[in-house]
PDB file of N, CA and C in Angstrom:
ATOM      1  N   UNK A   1       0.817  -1.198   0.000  1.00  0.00           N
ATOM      2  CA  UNK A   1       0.000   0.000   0.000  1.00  0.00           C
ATOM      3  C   UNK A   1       0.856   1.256   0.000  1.00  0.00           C
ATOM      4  N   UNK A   2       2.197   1.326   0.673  1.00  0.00           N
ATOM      5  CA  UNK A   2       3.230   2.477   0.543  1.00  0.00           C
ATOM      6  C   UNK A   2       3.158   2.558  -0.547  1.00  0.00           C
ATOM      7  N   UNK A   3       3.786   1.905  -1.388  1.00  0.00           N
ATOM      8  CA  UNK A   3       4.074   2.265  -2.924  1.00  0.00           C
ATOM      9  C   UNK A   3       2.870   3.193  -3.859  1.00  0.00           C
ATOM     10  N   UNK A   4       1.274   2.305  -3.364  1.00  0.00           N
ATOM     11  CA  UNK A   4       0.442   3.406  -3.767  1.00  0.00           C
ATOM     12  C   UNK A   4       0.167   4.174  -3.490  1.00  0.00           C
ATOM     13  N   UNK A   5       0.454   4.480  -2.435  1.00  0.00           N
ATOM     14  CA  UNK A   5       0.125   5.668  -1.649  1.00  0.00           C
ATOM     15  C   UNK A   5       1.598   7.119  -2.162  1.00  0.00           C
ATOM     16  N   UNK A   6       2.656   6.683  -1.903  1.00  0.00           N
ATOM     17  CA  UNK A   6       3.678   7.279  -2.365  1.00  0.00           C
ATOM     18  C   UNK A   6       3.442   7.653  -3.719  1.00  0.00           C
ATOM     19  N   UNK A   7       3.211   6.805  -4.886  1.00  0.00           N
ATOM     20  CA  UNK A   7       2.750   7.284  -6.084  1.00  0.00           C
ATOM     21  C   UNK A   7       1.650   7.902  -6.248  1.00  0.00           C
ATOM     22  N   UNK A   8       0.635   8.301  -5.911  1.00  0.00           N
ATOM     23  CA  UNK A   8      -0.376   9.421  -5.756  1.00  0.00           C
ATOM     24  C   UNK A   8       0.199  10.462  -5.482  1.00  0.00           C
ATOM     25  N   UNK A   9       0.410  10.691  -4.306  1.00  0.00           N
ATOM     26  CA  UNK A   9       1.493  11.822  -3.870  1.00  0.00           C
ATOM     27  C   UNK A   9       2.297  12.065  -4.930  1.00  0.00           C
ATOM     28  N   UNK A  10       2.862  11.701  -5.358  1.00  0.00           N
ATOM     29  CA  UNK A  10       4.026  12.004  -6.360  1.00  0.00           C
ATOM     30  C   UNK A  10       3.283  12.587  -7.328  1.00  0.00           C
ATOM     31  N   UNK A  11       1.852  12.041  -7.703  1.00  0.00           N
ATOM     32  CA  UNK A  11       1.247  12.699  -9.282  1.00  0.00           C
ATOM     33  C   UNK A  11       0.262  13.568  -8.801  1.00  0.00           C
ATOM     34  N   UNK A  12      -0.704  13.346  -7.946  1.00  0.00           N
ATOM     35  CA  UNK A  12      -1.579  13.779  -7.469  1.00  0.00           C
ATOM     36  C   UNK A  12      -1.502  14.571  -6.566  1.00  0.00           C
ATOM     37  N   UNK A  13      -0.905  14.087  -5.527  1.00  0.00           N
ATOM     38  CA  UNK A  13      -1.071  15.224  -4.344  1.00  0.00           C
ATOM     39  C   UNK A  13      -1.354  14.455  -2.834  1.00  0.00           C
ATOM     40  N   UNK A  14      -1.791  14.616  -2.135  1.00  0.00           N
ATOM     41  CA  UNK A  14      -2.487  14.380  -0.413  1.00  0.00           C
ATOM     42  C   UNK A  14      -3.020  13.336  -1.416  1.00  0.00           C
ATOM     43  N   UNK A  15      -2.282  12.294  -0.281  1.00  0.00           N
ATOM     44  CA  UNK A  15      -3.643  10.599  -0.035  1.00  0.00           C
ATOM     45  C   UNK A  15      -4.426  10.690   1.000  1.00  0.00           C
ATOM     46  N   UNK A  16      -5.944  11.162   0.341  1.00  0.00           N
ATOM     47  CA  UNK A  16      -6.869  10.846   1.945  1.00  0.00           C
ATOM     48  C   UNK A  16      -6.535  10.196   2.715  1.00  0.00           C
ATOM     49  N   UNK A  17      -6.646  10.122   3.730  1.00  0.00           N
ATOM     50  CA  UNK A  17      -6.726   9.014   4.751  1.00  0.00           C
ATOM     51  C   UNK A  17      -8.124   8.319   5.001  1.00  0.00           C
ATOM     52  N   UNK A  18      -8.913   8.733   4.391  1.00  0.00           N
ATOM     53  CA  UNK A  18     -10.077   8.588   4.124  1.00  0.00           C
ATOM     54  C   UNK A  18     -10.618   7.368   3.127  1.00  0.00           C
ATOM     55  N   UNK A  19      -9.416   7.208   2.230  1.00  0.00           N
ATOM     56  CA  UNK A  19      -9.819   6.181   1.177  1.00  0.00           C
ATOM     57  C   UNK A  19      -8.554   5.285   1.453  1.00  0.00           C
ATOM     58  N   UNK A  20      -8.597   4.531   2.364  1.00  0.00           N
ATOM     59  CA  UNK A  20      -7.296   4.037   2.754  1.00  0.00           C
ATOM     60  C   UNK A  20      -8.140   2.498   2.596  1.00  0.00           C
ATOM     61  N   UNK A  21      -9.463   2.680   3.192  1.00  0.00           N
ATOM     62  CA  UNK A  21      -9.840   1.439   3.068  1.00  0.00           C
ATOM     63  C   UNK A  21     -10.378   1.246   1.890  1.00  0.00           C
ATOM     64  N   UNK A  22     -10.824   2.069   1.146  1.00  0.00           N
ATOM     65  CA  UNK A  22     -11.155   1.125  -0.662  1.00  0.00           C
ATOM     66  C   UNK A  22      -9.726   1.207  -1.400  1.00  0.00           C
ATOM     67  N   UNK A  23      -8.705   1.828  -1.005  1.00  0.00           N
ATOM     68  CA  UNK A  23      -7.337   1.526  -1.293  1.00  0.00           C
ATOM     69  C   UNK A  23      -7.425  -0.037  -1.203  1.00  0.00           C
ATOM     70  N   UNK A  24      -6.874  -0.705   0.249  1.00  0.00           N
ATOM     71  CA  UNK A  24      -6.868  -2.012   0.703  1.00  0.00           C
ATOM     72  C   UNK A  24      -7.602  -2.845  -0.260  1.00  0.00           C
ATOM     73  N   UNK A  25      -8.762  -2.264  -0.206  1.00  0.00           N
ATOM     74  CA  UNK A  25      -9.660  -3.731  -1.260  1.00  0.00           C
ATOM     75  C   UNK A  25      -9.596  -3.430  -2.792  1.00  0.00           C
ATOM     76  N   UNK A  26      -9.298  -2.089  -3.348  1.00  0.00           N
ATOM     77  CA  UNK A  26      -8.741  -2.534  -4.624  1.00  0.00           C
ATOM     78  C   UNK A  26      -7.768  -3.172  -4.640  1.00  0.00           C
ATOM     79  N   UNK A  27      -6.869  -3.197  -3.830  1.00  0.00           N
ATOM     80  CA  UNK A  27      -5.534  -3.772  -3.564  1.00  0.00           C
ATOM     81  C   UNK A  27      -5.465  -5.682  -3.628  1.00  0.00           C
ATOM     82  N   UNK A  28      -6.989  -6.070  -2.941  1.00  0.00           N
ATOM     83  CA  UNK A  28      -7.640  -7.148  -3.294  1.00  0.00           C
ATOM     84  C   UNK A  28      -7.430  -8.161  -4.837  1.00  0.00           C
ATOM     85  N   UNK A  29      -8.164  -6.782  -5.522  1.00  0.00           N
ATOM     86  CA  UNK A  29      -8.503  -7.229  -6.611  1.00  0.00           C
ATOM     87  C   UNK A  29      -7.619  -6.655  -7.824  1.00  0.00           C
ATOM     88  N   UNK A  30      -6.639  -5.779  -7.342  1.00  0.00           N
ATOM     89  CA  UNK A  30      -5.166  -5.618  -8.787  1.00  0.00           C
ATOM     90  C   UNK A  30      -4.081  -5.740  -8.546  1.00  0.00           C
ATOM     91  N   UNK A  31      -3.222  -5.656  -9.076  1.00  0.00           N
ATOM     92  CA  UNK A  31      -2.044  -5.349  -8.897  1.00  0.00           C
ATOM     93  C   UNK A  31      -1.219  -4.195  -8.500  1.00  0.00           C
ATOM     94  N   UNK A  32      -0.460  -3.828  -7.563  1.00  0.00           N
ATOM     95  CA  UNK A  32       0.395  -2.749  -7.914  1.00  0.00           C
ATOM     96  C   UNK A  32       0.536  -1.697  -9.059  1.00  0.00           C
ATOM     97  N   UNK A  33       0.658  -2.333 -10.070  1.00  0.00           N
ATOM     98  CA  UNK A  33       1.048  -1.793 -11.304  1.00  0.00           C
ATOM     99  C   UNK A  33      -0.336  -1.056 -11.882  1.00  0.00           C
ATOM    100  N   UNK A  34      -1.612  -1.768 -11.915  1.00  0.00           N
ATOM    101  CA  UNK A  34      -2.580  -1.358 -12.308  1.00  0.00           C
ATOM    102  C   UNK A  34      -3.667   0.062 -11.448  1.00  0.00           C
ATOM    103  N   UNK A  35      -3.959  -0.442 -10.585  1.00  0.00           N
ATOM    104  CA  UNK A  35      -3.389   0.795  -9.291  1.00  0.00           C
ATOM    105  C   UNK A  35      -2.807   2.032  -9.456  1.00  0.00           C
ATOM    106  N   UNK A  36      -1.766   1.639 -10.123  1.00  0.00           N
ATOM    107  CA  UNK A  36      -0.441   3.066 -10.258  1.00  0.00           C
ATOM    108  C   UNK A  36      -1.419   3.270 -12.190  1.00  0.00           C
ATOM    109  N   UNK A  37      -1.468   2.383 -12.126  1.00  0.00           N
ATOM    110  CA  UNK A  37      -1.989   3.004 -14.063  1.00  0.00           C
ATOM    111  C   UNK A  37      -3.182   3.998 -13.906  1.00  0.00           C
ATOM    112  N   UNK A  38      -4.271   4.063 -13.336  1.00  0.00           N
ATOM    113  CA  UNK A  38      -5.410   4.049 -12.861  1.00  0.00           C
ATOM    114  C   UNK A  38      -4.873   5.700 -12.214  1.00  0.00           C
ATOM    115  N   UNK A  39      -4.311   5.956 -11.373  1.00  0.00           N
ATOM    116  CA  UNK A  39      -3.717   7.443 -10.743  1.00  0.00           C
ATOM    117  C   UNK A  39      -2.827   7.800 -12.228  1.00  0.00           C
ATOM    118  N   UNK A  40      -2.271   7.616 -12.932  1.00  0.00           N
ATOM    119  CA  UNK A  40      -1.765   7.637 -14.162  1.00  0.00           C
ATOM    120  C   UNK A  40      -2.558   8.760 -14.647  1.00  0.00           C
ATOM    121  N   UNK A  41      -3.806   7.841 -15.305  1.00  0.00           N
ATOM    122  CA  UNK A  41      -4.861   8.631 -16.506  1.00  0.00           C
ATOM    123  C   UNK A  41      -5.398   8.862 -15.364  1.00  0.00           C
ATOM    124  N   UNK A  42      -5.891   9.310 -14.253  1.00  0.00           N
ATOM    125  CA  UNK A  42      -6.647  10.625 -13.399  1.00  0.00           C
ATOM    126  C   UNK A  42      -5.572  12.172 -13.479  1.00  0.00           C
ATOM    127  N   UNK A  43      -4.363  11.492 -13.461  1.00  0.00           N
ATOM    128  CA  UNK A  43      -3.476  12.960 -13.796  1.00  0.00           C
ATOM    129  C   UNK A  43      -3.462  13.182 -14.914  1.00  0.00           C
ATOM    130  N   UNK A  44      -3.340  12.359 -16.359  1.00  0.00           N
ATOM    131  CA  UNK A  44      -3.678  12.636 -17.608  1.00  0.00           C
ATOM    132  C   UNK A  44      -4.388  13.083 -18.104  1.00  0.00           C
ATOM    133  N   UNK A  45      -5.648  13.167 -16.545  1.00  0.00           N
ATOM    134  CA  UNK A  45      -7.282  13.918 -17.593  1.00  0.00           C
ATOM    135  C   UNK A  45      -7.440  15.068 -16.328  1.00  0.00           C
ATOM    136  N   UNK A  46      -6.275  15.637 -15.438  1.00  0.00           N
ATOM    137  CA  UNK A  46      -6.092  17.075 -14.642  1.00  0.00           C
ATOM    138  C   UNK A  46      -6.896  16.374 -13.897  1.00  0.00           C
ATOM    139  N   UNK A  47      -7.334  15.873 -12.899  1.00  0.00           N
ATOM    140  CA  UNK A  47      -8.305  15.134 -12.148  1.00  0.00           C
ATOM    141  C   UNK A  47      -7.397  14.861 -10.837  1.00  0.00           C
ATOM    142  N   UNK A  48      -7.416  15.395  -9.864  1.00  0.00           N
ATOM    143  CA  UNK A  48      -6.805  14.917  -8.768  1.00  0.00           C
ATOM    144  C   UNK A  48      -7.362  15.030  -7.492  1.00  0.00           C
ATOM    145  N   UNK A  49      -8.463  13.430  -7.605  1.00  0.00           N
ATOM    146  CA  UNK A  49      -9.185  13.439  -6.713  1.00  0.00           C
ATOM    147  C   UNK A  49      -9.205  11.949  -6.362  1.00  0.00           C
ATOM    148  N   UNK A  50      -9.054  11.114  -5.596  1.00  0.00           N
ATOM    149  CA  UNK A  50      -9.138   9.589  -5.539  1.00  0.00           C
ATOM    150  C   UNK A  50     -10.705   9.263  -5.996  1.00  0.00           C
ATOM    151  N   UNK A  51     -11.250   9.715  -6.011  1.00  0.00           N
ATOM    152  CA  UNK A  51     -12.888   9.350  -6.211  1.00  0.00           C
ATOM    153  C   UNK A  51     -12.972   9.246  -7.577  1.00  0.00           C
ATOM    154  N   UNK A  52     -11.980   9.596  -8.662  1.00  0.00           N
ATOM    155  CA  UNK A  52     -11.716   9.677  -9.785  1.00  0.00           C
ATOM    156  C   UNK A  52     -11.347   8.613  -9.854  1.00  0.00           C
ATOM    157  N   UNK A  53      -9.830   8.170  -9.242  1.00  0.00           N
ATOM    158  CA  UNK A  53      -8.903   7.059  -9.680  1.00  0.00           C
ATOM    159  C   UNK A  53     -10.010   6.029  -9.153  1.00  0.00           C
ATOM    160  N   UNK A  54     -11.057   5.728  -8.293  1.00  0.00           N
ATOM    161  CA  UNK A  54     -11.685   4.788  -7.495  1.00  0.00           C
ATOM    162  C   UNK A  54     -12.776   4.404  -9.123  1.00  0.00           C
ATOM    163  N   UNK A  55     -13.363   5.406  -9.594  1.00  0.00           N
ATOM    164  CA  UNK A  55     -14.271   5.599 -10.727  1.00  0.00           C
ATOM    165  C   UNK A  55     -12.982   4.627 -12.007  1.00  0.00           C
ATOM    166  N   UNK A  56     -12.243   5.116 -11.933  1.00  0.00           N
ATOM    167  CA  UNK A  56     -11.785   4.566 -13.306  1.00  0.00           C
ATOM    168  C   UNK A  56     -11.437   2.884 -12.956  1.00  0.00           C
ATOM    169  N   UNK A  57     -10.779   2.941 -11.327  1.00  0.00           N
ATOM    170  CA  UNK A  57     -10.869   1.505 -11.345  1.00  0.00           C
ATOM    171  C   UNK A  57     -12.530   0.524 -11.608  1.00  0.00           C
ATOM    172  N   UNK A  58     -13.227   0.862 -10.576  1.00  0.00           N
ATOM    173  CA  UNK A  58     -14.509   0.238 -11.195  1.00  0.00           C
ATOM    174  C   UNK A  58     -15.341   0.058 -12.480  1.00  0.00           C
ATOM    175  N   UNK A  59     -14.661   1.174 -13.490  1.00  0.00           N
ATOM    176  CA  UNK A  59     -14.554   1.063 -14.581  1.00  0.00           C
ATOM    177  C   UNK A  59     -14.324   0.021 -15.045  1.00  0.00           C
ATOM    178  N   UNK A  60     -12.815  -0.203 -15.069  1.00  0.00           N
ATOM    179  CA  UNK A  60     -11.950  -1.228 -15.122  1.00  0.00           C
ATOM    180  C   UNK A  60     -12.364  -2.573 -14.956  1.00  0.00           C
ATOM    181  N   UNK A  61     -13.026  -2.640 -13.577  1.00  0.00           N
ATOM    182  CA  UNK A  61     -13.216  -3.819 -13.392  1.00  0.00           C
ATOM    183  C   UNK A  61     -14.538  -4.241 -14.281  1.00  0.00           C
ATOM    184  N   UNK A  62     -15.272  -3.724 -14.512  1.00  0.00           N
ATOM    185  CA  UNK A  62     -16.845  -3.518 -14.617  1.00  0.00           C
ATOM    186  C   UNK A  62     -16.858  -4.189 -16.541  1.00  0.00           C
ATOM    187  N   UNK A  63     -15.193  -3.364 -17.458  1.00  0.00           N
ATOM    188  CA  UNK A  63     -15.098  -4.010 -17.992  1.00  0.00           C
ATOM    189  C   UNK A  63     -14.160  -5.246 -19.088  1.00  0.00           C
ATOM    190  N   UNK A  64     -13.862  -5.720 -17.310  1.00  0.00           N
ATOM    191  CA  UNK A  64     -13.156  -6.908 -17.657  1.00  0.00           C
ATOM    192  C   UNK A  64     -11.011  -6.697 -17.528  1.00  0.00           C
ATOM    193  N   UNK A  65     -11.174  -5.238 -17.027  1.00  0.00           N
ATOM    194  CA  UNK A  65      -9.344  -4.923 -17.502  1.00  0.00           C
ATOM    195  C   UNK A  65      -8.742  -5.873 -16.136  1.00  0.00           C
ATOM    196  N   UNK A  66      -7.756  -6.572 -16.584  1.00  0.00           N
ATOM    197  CA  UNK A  66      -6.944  -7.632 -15.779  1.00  0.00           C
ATOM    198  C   UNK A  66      -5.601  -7.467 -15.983  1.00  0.00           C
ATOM    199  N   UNK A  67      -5.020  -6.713 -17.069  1.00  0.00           N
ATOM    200  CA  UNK A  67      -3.698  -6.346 -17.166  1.00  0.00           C
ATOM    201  C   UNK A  67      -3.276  -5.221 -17.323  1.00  0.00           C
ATOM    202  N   UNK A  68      -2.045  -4.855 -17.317  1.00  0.00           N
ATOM    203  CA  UNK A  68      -1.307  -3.693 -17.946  1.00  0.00           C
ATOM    204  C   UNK A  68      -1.905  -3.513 -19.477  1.00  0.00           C
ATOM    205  N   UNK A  69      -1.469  -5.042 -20.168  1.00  0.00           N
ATOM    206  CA  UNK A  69      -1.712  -4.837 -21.447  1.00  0.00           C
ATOM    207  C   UNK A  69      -3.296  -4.037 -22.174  1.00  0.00           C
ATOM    208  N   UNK A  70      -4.109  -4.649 -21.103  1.00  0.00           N
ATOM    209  CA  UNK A  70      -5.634  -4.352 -20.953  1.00  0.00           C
ATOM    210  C   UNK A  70      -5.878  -3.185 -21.241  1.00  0.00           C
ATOM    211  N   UNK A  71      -5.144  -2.345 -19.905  1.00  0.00           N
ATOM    212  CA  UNK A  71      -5.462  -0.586 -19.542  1.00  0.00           C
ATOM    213  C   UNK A  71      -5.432  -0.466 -21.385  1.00  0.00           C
ATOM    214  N   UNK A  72      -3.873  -0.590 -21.807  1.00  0.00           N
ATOM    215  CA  UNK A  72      -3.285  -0.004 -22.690  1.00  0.00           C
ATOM    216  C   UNK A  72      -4.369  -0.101 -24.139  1.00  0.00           C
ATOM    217  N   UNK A  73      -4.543  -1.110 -24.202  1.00  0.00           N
ATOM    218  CA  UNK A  73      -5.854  -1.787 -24.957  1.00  0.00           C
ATOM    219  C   UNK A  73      -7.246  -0.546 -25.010  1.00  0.00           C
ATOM    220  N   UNK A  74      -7.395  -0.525 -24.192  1.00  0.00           N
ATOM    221  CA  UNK A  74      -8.705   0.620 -23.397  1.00  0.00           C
ATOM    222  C   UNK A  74      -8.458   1.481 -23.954  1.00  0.00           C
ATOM    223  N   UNK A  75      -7.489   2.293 -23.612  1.00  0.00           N
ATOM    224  CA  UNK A  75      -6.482   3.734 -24.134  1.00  0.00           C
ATOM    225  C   UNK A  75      -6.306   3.853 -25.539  1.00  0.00           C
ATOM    226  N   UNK A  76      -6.127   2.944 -26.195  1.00  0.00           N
ATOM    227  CA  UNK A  76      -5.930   2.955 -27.192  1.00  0.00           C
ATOM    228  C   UNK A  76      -7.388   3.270 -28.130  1.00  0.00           C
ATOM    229  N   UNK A  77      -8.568   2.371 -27.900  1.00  0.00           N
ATOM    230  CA  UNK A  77      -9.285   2.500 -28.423  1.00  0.00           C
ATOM    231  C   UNK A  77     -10.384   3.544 -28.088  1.00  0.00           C
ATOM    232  N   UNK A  78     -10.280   4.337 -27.076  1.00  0.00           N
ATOM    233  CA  UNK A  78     -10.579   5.449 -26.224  1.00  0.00           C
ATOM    234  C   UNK A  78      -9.911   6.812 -27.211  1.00  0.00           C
ATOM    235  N   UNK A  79      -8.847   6.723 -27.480  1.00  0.00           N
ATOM    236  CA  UNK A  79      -8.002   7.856 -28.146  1.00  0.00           C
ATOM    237  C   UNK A  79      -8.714   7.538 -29.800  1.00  0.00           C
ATOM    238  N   UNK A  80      -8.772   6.644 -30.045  1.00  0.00           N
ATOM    239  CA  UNK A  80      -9.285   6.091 -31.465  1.00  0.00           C
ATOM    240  C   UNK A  80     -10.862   6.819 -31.505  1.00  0.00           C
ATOM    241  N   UNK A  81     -11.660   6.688 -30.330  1.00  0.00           N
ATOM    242  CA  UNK A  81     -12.845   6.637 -30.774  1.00  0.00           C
ATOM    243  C   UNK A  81     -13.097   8.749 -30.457  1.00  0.00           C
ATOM    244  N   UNK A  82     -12.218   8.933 -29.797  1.00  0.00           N
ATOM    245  CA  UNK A  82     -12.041  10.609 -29.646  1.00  0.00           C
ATOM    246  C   UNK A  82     -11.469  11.057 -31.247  1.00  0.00           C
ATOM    247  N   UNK A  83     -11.183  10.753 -32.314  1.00  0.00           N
ATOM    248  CA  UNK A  83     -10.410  11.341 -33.650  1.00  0.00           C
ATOM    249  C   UNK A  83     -11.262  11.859 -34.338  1.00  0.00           C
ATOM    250  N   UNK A  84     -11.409  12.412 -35.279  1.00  0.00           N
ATOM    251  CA  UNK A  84     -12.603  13.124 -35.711  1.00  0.00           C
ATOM    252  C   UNK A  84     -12.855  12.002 -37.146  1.00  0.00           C
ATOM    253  N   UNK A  85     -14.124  11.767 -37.092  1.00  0.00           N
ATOM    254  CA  UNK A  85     -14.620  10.720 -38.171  1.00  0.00           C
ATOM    255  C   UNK A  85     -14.326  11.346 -39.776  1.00  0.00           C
ATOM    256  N   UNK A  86     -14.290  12.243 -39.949  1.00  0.00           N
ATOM    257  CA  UNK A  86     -13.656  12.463 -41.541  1.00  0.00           C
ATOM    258  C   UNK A  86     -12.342  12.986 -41.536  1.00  0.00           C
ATOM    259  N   UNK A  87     -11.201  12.408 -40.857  1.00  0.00           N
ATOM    260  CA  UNK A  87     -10.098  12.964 -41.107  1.00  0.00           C
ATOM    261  C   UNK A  87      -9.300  11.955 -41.890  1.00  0.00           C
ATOM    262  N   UNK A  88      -9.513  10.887 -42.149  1.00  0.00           N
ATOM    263  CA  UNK A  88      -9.051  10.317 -43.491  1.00  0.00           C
ATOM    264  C   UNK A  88      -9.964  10.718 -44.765  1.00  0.00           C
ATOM    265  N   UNK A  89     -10.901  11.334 -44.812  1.00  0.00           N
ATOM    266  CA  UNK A  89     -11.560  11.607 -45.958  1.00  0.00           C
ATOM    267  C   UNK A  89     -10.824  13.480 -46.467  1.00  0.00           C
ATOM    268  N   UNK A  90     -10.224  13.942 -45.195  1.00  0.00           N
ATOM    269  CA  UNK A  90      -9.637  15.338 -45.368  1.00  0.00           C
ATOM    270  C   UNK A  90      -8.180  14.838 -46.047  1.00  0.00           C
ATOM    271  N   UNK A  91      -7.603  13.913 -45.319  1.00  0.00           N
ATOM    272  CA  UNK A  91      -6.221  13.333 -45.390  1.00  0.00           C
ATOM    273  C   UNK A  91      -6.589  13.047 -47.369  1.00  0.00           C
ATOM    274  N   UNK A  92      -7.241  12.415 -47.898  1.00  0.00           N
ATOM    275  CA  UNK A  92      -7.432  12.165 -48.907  1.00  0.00           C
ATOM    276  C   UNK A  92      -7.539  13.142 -50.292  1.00  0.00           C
ATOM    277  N   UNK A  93      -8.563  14.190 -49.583  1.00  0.00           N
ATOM    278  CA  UNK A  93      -8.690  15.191 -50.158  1.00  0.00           C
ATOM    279  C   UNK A  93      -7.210  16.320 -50.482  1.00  0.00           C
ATOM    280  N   UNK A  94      -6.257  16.646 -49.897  1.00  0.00           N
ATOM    281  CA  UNK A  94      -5.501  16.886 -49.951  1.00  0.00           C
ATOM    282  C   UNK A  94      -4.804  16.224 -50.741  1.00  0.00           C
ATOM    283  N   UNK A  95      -4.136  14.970 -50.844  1.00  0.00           N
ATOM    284  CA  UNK A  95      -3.699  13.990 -51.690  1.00  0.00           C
ATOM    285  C   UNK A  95      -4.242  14.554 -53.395  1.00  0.00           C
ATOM    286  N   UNK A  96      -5.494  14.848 -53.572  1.00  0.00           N
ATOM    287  CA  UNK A  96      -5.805  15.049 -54.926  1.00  0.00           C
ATOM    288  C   UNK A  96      -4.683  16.487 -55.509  1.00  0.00           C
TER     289      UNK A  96
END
């Protein structure tokens, strides 16, 4: 739990002491690493609130993420589905 707790702090700021216990039981159900991914994209989207990182984990769980590779998976198709739908048809147009 140091380690997560230390890494919040480091990106975020003050670890409630308050969320110490849904800390523990995500702690249950991930890994270290995933945990730290999760405070990651809450600082990636200016968000520095644990009720955020708590939201994205249940996210997570809700659909199905079990790895690193997972998050990355998510992210990926998250950034994909944010692109603007005719920018290969602009990309094209130019080409002429």
């Amino acid at each position: 739990l140091a380690k997560i707790v230390q890494h919040f702090q480091e990106v975020i700021g003050e670890f409630p002491r308050s969320a110490l216990d849904k800390l523990q039981r995500w702690r249950e159900v991930y890994p270290v690493e995933i945990i730290q991914a999760a405070i990651d994209e809450a600082a990636e989207n200016n968000v520095r609130k644990w009720r955020y990182v708590d939201g994205v984990l249940k996210g997570w769980q809700a659909d199905g993420v079990r790895t690193l590779g997972d998050v990355e998976t998510r992210r990926d198709a998250r950034k994909k589905a944010k692109e603007p739908a005719g920018e290969d048809w602009q990309k094209m147009e130019v080409l002429r």
